[in-house]
N, C-alpha and C. Protein backbone atom coordinates (compact mmCIF):
# COMPACT_ATOMS: atom_id res chain seq x y z
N UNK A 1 -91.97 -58.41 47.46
CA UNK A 1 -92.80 -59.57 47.26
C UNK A 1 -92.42 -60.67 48.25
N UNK A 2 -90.88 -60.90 48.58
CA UNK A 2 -90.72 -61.62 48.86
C UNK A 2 -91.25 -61.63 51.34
N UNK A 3 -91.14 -60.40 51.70
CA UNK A 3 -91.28 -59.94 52.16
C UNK A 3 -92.67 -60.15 52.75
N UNK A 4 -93.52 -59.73 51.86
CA UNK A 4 -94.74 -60.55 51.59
C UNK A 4 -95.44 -61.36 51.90
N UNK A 5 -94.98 -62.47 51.15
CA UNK A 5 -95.17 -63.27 51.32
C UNK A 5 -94.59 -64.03 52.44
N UNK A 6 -93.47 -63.51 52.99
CA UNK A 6 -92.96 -64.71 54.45
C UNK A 6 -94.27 -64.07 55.29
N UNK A 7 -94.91 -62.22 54.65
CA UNK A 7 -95.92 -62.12 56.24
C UNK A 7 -97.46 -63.29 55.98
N UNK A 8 -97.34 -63.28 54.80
CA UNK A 8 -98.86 -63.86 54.64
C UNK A 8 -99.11 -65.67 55.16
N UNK A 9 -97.27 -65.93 54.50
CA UNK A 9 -97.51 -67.61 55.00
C UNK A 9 -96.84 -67.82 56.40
N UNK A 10 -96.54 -67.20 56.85
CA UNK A 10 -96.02 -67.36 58.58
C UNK A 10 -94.79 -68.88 57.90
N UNK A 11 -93.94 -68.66 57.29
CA UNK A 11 -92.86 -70.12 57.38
C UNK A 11 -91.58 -69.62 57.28
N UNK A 12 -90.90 -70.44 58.28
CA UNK A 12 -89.87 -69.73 58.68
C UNK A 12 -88.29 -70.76 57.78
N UNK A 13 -89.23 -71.28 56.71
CA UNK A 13 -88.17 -71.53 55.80
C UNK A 13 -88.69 -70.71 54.14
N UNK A 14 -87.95 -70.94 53.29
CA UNK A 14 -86.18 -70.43 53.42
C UNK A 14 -86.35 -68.89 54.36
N UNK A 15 -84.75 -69.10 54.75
CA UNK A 15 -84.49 -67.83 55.49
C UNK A 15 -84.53 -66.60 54.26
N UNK A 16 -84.71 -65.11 55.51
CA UNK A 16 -85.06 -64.11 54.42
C UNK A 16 -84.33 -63.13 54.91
N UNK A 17 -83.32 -62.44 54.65
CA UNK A 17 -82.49 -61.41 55.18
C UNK A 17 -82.79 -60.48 54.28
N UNK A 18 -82.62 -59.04 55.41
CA UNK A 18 -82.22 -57.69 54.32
C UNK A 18 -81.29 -57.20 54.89
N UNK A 19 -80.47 -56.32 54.03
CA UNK A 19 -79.62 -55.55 54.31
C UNK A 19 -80.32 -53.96 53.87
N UNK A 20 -79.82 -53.27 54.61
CA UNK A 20 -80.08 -51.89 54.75
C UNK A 20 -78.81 -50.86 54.98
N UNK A 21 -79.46 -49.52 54.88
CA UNK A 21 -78.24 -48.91 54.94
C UNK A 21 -79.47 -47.08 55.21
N UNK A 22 -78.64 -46.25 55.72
CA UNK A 22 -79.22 -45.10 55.81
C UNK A 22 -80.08 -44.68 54.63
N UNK A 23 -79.97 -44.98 53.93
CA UNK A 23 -80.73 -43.97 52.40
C UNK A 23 -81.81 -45.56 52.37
N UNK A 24 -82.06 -46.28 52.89
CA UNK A 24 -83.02 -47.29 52.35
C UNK A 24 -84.16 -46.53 52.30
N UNK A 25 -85.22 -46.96 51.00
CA UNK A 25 -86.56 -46.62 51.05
C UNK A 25 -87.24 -46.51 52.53
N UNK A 26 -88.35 -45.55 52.92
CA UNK A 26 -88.65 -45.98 54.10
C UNK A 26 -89.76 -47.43 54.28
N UNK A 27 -90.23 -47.17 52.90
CA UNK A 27 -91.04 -48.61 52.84
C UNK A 27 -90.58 -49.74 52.80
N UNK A 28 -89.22 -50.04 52.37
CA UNK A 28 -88.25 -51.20 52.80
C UNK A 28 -88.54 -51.47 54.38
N UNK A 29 -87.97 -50.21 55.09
CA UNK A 29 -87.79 -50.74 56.06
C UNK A 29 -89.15 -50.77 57.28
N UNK A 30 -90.40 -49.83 56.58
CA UNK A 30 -91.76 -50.44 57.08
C UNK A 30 -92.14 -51.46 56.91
N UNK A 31 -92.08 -52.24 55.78
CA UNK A 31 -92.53 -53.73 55.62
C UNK A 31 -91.49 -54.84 55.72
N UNK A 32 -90.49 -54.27 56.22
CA UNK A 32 -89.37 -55.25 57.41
C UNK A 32 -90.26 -55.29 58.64
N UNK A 33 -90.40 -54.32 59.02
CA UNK A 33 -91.16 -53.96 60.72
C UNK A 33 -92.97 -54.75 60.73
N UNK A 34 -93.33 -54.39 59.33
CA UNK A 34 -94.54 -55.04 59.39
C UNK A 34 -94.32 -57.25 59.38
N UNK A 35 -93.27 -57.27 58.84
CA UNK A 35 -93.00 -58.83 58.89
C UNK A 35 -92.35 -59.22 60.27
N UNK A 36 -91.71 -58.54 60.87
CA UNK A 36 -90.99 -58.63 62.12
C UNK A 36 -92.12 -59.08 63.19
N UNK A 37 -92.87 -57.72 62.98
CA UNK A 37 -94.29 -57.95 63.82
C UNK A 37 -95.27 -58.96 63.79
N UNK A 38 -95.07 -59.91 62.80
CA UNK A 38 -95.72 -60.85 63.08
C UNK A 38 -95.01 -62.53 64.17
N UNK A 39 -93.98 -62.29 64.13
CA UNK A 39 -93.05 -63.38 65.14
C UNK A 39 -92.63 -64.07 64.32
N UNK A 40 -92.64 -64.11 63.60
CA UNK A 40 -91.85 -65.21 62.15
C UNK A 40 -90.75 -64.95 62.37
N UNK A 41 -89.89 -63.64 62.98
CA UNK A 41 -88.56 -63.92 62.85
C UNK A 41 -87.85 -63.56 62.05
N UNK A 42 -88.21 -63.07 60.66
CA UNK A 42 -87.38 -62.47 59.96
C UNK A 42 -88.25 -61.43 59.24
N UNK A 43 -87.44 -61.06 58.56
CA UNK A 43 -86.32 -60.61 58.30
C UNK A 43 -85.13 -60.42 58.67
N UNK A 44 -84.15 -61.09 58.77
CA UNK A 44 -82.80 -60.99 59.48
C UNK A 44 -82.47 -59.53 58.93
N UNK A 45 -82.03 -58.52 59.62
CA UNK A 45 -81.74 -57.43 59.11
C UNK A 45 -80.02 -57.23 59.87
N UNK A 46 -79.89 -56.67 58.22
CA UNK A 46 -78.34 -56.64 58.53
C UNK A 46 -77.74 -55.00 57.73
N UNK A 47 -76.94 -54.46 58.78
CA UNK A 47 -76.26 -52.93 58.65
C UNK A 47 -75.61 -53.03 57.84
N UNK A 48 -75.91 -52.69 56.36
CA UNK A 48 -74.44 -52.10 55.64
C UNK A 48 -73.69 -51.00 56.30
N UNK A 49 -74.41 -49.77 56.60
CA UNK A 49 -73.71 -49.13 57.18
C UNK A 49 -71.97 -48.94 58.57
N UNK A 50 -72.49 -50.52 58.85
CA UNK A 50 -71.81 -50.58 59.90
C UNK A 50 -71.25 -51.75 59.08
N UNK A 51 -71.84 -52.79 58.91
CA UNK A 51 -71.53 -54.24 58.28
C UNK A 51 -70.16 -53.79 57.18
N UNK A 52 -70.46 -53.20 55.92
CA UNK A 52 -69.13 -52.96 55.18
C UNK A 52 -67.83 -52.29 55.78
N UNK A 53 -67.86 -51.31 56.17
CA UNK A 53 -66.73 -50.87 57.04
C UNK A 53 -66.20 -51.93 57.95
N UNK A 54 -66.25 -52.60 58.95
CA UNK A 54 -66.36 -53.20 59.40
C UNK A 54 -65.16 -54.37 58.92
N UNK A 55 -65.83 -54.76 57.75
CA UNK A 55 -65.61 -55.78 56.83
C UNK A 55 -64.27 -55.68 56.19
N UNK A 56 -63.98 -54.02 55.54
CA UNK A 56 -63.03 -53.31 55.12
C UNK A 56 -61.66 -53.45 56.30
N UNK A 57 -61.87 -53.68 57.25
CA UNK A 57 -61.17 -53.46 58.47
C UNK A 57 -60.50 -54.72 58.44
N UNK A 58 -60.97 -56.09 58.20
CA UNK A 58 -60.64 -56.61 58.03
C UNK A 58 -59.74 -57.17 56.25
N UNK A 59 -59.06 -56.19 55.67
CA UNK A 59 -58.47 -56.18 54.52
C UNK A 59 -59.67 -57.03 53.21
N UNK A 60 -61.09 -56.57 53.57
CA UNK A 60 -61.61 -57.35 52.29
C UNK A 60 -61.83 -56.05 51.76
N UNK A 61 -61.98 -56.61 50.37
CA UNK A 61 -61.87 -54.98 49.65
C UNK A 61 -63.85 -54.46 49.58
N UNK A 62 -63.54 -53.85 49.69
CA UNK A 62 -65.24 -52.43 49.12
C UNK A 62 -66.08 -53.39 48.85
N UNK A 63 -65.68 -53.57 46.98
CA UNK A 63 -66.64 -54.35 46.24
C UNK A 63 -66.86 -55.69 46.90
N UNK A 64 -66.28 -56.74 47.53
CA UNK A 64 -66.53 -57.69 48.50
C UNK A 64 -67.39 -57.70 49.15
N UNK A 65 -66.80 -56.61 50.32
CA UNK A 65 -67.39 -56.18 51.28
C UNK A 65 -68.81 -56.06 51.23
N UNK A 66 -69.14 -55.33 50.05
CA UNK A 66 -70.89 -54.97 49.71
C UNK A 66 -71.51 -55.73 48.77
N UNK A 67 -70.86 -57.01 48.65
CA UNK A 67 -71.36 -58.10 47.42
C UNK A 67 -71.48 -59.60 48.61
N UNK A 68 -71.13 -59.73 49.55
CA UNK A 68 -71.15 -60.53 50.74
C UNK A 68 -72.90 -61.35 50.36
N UNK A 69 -72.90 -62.61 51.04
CA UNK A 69 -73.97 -63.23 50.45
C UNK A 69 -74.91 -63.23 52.11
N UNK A 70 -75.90 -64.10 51.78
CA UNK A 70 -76.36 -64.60 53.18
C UNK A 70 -75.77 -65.06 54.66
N UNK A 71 -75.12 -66.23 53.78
CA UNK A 71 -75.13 -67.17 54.77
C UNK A 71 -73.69 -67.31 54.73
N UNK A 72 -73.03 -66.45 54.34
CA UNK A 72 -71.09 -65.75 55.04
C UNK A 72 -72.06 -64.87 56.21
N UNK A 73 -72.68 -64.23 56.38
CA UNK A 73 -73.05 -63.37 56.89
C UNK A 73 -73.90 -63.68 58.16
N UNK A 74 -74.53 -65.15 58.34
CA UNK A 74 -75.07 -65.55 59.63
C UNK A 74 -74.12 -66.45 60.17
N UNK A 75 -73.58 -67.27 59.45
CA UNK A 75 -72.80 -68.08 60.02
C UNK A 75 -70.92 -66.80 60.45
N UNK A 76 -70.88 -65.98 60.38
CA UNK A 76 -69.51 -65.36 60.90
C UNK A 76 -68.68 -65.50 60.53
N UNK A 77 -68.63 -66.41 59.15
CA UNK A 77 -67.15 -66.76 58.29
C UNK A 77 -67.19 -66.21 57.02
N UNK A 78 -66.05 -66.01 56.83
CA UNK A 78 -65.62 -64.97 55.38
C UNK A 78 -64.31 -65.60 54.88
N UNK A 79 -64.56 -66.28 53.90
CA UNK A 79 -63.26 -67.17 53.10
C UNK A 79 -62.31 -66.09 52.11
N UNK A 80 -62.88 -65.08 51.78
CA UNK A 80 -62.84 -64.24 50.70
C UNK A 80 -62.99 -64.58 49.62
């Protein structure tokens, strides 16, 4: 829905991220591509696949790692 609606109203507030990962629906990630395609800009799409590991590397644990919010996640800081 939310998805959606950023394609129908073209506004590039509030920000709208997804996270994904190999097993995502493929319709998740078609109507990422269908909102992308319009130039709005988001969906910020972000790799669990790569993103948690990653994360782990840096001593945060699993459940952290894959509970991480937005905006730890654009801005590059992680307090734990």
């Amino acid at each position: 829905m939310c998805m959606e609606t950023t394609k129908r109203c073209q506004k590039v507030e509030p920000n709208l991220s997804l996270r994904l990962h190999k097993d995502s629906p493929r319709g998740v990630w078609v109507k990422a591509i269908e909102v992308i395609e319009t130039g709005v800009g988001m969906p910020a799409l972000y790799n669990d696949d790569v993103l948690v590991p990653a994360m782990m590397r840096y001593d945060i644990p699993a459940e952290e790692a894959r509970d991480v919010r937005d905006e730890r996640l654009q801005s590059g800081r992680y307090s734990g």
